[in-house]
Every structure is written in structure tokens, then in C-alpha cells.
PDB file of N, CA and C in Angstrom:
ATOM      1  N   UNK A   1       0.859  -1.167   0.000  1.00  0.00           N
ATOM      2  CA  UNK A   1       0.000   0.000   0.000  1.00  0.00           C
ATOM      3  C   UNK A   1       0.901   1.224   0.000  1.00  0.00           C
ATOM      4  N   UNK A   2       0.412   2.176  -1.006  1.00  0.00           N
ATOM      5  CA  UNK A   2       1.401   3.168  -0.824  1.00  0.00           C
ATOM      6  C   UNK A   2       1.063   4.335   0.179  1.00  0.00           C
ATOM      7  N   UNK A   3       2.063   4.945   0.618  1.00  0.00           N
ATOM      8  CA  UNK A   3       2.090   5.013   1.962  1.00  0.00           C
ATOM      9  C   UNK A   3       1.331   6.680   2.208  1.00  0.00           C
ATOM     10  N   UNK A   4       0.645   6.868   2.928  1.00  0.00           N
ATOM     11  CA  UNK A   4      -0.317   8.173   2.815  1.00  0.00           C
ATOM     12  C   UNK A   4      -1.603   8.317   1.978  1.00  0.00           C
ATOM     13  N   UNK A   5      -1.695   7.049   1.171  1.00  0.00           N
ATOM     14  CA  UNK A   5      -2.593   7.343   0.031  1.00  0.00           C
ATOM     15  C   UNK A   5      -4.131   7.342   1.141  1.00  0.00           C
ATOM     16  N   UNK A   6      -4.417   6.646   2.225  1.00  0.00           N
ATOM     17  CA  UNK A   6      -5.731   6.677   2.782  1.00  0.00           C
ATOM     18  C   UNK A   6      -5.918   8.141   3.135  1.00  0.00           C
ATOM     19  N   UNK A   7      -4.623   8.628   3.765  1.00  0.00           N
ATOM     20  CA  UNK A   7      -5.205   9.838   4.279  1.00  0.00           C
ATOM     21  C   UNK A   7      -5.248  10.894   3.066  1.00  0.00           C
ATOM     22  N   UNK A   8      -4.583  11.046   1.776  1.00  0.00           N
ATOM     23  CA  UNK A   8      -5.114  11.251   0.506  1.00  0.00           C
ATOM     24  C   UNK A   8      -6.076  11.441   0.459  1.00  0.00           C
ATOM     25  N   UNK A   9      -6.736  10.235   0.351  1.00  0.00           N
ATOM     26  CA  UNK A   9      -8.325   9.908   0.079  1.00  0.00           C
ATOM     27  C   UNK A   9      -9.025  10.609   0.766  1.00  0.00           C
ATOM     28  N   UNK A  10      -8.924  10.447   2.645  1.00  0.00           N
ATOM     29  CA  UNK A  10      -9.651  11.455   3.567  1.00  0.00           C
ATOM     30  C   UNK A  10      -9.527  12.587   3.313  1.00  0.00           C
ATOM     31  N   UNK A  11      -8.486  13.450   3.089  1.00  0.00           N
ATOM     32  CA  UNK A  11      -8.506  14.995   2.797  1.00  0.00           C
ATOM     33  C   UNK A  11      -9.656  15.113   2.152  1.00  0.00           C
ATOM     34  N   UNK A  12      -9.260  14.674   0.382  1.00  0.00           N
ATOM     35  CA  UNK A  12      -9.990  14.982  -0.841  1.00  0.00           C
ATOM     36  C   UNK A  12     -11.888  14.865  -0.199  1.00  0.00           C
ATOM     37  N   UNK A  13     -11.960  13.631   0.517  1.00  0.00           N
ATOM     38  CA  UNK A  13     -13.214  13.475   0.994  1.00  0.00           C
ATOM     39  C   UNK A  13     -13.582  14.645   1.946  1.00  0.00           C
ATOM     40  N   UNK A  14     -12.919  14.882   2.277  1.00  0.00           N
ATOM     41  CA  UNK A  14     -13.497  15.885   3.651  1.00  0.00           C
ATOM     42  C   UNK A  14     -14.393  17.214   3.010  1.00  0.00           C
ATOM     43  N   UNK A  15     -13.437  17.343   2.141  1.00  0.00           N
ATOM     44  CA  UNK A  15     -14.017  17.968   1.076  1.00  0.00           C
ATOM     45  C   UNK A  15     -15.490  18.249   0.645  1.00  0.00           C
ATOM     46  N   UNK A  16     -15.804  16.922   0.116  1.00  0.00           N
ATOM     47  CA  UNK A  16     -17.311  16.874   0.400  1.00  0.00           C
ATOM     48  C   UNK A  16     -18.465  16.680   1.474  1.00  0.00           C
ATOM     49  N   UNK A  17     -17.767  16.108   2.227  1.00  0.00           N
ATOM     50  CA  UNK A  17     -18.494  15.420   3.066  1.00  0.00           C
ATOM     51  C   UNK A  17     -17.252  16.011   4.583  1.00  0.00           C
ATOM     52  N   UNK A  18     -17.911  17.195   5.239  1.00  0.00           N
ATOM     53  CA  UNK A  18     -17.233  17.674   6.664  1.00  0.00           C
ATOM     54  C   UNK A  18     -17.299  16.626   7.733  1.00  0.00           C
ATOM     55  N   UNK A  19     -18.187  15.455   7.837  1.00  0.00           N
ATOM     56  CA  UNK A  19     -18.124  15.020   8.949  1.00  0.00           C
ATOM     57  C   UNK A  19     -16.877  13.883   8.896  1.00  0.00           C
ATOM     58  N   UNK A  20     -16.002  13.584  10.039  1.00  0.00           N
ATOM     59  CA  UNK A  20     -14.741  12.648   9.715  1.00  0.00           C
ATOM     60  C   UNK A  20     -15.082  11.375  10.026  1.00  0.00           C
ATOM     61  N   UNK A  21     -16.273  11.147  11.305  1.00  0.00           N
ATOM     62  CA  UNK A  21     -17.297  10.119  11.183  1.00  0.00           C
ATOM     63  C   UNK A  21     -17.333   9.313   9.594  1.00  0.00           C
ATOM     64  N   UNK A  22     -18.279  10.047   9.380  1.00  0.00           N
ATOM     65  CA  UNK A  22     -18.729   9.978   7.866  1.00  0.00           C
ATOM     66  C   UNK A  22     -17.682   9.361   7.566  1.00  0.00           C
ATOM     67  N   UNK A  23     -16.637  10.221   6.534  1.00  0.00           N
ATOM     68  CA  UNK A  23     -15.365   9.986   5.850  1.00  0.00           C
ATOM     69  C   UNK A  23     -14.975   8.470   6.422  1.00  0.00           C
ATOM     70  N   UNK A  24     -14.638   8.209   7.434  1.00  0.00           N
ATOM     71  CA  UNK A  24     -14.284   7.057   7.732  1.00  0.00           C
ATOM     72  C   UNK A  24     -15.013   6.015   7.688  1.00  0.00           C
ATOM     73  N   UNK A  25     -16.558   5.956   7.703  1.00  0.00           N
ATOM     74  CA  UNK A  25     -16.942   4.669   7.433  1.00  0.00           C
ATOM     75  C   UNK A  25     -17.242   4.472   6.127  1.00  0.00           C
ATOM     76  N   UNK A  26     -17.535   5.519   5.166  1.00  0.00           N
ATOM     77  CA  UNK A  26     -17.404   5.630   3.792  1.00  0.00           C
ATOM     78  C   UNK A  26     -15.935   4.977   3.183  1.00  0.00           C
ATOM     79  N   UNK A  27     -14.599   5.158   3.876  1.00  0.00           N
ATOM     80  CA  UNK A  27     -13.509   4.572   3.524  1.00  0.00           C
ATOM     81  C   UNK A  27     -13.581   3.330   3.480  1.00  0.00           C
ATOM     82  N   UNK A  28     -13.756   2.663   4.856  1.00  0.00           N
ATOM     83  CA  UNK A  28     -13.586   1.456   5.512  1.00  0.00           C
ATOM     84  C   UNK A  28     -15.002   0.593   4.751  1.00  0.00           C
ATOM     85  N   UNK A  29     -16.539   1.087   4.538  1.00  0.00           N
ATOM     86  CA  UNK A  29     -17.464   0.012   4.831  1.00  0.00           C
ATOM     87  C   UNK A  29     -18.045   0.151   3.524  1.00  0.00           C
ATOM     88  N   UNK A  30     -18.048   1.793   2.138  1.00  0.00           N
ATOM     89  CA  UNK A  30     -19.086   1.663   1.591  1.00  0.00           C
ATOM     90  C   UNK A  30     -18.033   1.050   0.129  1.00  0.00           C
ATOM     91  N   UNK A  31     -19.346   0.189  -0.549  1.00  0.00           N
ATOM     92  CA  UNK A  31     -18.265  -0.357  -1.746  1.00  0.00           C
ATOM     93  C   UNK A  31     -18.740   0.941  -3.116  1.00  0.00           C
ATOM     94  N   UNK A  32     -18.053   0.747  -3.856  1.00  0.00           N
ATOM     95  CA  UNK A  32     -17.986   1.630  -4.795  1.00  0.00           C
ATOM     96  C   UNK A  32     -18.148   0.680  -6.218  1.00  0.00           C
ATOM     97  N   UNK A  33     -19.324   1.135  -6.618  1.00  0.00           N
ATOM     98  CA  UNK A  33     -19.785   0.189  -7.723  1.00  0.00           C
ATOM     99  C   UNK A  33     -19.313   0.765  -8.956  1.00  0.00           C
ATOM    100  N   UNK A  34     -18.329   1.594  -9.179  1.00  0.00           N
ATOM    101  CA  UNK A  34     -17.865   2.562 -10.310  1.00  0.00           C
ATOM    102  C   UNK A  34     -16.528   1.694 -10.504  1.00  0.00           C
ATOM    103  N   UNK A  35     -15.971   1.276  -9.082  1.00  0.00           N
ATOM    104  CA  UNK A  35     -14.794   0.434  -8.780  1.00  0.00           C
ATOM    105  C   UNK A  35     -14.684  -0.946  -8.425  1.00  0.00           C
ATOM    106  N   UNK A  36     -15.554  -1.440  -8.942  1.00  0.00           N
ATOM    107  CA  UNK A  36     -15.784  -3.093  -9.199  1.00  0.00           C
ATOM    108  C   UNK A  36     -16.232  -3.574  -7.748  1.00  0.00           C
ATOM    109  N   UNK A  37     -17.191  -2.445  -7.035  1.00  0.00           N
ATOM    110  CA  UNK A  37     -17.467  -3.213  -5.608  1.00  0.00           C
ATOM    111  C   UNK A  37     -16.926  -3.146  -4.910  1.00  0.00           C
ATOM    112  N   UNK A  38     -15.357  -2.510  -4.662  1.00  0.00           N
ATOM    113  CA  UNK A  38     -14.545  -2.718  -3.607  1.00  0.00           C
ATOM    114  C   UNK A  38     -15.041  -1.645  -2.720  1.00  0.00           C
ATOM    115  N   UNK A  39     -14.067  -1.616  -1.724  1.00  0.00           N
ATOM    116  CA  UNK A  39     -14.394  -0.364  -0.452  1.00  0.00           C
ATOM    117  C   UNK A  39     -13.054   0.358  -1.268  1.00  0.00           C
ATOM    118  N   UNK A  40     -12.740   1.836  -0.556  1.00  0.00           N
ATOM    119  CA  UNK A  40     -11.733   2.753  -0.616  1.00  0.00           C
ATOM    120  C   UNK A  40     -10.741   2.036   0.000  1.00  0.00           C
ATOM    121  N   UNK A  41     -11.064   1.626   1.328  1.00  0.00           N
ATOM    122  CA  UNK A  41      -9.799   0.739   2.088  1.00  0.00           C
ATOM    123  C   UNK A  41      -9.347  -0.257   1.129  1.00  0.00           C
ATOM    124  N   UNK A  42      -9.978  -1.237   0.580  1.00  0.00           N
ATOM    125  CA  UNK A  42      -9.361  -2.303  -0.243  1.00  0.00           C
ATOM    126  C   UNK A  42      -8.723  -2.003  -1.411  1.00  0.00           C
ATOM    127  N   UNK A  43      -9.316  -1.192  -2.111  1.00  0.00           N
ATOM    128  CA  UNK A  43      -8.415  -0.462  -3.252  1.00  0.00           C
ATOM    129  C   UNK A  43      -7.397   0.111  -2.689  1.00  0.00           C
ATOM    130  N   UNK A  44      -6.910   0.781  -1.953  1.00  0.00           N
ATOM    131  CA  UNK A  44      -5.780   1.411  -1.425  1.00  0.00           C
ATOM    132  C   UNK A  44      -4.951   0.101  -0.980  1.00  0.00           C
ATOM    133  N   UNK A  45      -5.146  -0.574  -0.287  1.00  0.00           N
ATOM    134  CA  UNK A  45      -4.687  -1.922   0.185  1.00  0.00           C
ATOM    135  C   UNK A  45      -4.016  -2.584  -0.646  1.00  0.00           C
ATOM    136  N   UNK A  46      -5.223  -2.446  -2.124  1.00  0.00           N
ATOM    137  CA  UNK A  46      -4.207  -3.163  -3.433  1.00  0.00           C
ATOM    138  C   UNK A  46      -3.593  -2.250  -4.109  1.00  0.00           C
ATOM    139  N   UNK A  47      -2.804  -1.227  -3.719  1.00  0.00           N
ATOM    140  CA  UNK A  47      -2.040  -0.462  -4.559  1.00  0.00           C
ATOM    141  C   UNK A  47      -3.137   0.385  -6.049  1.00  0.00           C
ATOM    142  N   UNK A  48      -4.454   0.441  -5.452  1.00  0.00           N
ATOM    143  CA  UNK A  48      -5.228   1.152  -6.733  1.00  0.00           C
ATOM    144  C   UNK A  48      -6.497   2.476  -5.614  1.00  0.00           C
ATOM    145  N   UNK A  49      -5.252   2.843  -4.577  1.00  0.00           N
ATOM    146  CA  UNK A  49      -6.092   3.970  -4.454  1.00  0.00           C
ATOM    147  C   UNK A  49      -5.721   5.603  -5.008  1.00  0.00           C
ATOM    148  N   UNK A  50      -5.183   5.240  -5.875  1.00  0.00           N
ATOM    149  CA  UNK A  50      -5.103   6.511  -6.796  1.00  0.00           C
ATOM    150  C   UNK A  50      -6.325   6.701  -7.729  1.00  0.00           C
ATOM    151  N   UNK A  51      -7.000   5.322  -8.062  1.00  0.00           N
ATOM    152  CA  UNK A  51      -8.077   5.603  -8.802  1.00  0.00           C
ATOM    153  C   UNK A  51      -9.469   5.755  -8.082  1.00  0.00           C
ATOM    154  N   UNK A  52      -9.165   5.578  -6.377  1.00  0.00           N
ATOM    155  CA  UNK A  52     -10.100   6.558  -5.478  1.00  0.00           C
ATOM    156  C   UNK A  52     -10.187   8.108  -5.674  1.00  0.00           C
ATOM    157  N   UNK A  53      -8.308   8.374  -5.752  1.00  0.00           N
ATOM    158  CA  UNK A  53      -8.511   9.866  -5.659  1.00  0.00           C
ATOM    159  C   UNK A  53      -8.980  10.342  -7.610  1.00  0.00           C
ATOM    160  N   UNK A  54      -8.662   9.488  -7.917  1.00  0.00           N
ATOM    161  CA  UNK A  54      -9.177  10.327  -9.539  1.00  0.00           C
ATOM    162  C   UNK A  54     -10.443  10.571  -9.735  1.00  0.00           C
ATOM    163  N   UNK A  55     -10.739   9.654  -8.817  1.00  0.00           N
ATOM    164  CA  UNK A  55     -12.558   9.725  -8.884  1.00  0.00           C
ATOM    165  C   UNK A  55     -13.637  10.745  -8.382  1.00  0.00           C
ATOM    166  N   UNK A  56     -12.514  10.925  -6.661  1.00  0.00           N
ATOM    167  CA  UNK A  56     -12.730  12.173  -6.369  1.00  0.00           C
ATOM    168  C   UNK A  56     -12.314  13.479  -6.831  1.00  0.00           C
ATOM    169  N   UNK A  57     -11.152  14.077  -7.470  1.00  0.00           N
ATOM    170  CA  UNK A  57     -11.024  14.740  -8.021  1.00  0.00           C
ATOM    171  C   UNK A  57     -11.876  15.056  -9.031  1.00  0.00           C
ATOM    172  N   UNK A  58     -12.462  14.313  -9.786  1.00  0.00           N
ATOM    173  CA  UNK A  58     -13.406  14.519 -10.871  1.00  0.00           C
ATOM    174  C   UNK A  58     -14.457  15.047 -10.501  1.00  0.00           C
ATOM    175  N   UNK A  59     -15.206  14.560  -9.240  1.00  0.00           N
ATOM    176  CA  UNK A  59     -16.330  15.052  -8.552  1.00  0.00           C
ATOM    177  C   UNK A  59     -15.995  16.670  -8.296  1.00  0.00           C
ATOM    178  N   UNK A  60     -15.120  16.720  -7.551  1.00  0.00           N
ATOM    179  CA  UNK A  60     -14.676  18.072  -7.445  1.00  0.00           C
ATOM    180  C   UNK A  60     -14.334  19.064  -8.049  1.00  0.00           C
ATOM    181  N   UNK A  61     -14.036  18.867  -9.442  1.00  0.00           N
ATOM    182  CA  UNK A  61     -13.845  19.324 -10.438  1.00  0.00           C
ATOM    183  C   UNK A  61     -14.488  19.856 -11.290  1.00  0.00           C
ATOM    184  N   UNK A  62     -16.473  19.208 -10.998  1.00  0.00           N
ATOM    185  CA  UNK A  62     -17.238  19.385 -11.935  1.00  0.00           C
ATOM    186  C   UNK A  62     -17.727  21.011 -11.933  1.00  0.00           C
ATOM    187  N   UNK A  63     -18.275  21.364 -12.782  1.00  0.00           N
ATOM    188  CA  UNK A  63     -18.717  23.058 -12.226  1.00  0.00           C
ATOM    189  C   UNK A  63     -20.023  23.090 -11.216  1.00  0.00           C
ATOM    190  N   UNK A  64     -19.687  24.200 -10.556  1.00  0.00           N
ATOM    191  CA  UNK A  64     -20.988  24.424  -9.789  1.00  0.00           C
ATOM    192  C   UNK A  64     -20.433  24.305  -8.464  1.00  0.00           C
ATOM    193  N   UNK A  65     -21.682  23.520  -7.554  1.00  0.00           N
ATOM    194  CA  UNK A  65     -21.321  23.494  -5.939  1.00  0.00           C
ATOM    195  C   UNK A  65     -20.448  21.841  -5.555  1.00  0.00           C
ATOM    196  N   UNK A  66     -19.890  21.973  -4.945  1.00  0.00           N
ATOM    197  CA  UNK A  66     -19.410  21.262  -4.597  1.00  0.00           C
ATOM    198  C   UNK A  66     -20.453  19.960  -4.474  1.00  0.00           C
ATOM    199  N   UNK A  67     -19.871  18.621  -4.734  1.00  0.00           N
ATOM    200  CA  UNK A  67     -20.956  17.179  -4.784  1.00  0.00           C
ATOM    201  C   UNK A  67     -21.721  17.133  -3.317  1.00  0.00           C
ATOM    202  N   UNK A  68     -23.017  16.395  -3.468  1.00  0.00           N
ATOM    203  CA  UNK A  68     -23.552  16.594  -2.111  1.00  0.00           C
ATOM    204  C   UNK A  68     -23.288  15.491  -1.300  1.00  0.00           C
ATOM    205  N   UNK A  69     -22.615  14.151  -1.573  1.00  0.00           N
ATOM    206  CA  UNK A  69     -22.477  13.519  -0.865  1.00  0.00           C
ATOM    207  C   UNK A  69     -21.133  12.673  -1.624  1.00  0.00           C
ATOM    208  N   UNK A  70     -20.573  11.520  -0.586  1.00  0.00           N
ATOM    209  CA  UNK A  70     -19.354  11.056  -1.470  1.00  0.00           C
ATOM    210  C   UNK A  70     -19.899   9.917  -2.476  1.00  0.00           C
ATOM    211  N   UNK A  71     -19.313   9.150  -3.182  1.00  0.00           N
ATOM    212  CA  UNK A  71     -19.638   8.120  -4.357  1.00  0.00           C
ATOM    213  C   UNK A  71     -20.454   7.174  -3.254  1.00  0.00           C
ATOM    214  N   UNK A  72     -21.748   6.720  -3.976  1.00  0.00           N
ATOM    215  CA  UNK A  72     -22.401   5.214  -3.534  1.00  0.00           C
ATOM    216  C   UNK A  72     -22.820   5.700  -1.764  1.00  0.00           C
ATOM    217  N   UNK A  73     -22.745   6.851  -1.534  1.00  0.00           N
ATOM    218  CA  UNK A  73     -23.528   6.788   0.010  1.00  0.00           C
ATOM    219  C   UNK A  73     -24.932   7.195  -0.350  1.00  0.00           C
ATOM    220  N   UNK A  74     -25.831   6.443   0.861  1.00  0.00           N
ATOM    221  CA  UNK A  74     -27.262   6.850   0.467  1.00  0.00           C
ATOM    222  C   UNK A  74     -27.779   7.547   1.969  1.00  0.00           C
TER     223      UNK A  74
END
């Protein structure tokens, strides 16, 4: 796992989503169906949480207000 990439991920997330609650069980529990089902933790785990943060970056990127919630939370 490369090394900092979770907390990567948390920044970029915080982003959308202020609560760190949140952020963390969104890391650890929600899967991401854009990313073949995995969680954020497991992709990072396998050396593919860069394509967490690309994902978020994109969100963030789009015009307008910032996204209202992170990928796949309901």
C-alpha cells in the first residue's frame, strides 16, 4: 500500500463530506460500484487507491457546488 494514500483519500473526501465520522466509514465500509465493488480501504490496500482519488477529483472538479455527498452513500 502506498504510503499516505488513505489519508489522501480522507482529505480529498473531507471535502465533500465535513463530517470525519462519515469519511471514515465511507472509507472502511461503503463499496464503490464505479470500482468493481470494492471499499476505498481495499483499493488502497491493493495499490489502486489513486483511482479513489481520480474519482474524487473529478467530482470536485465538476462546475458548480461542490458534490452533495461522497460516491455510492445513500
Amino acid at each position: 500500500m502506498r504510503r499516505g494514500i488513505v489519508r489522501r483519500v480522507a482529505e480529498l473526501a473531507l471535502q465533500i463530506e465535513p463530517d470525519r465520522q462519515r469519511v471514515l466509514q465511507w472509507i472502511v465500509y461503503t463499496r464503490l460500484p464505479v470500482r468493481g465493488g470494492k471499499t476505498t480501504f481495499e483499493l488502497a490496500c491493493n495499490g489502486q487507491g489513486e483511482r479513489v482519488l481520480m474519482l474524487l477529483h473529478g467530482l470536485l472538479a465538476q462546475p458548480g457546488q461542490r458534490p452533495a455527498q461522497l460516491p455510492a452513500m445513500h
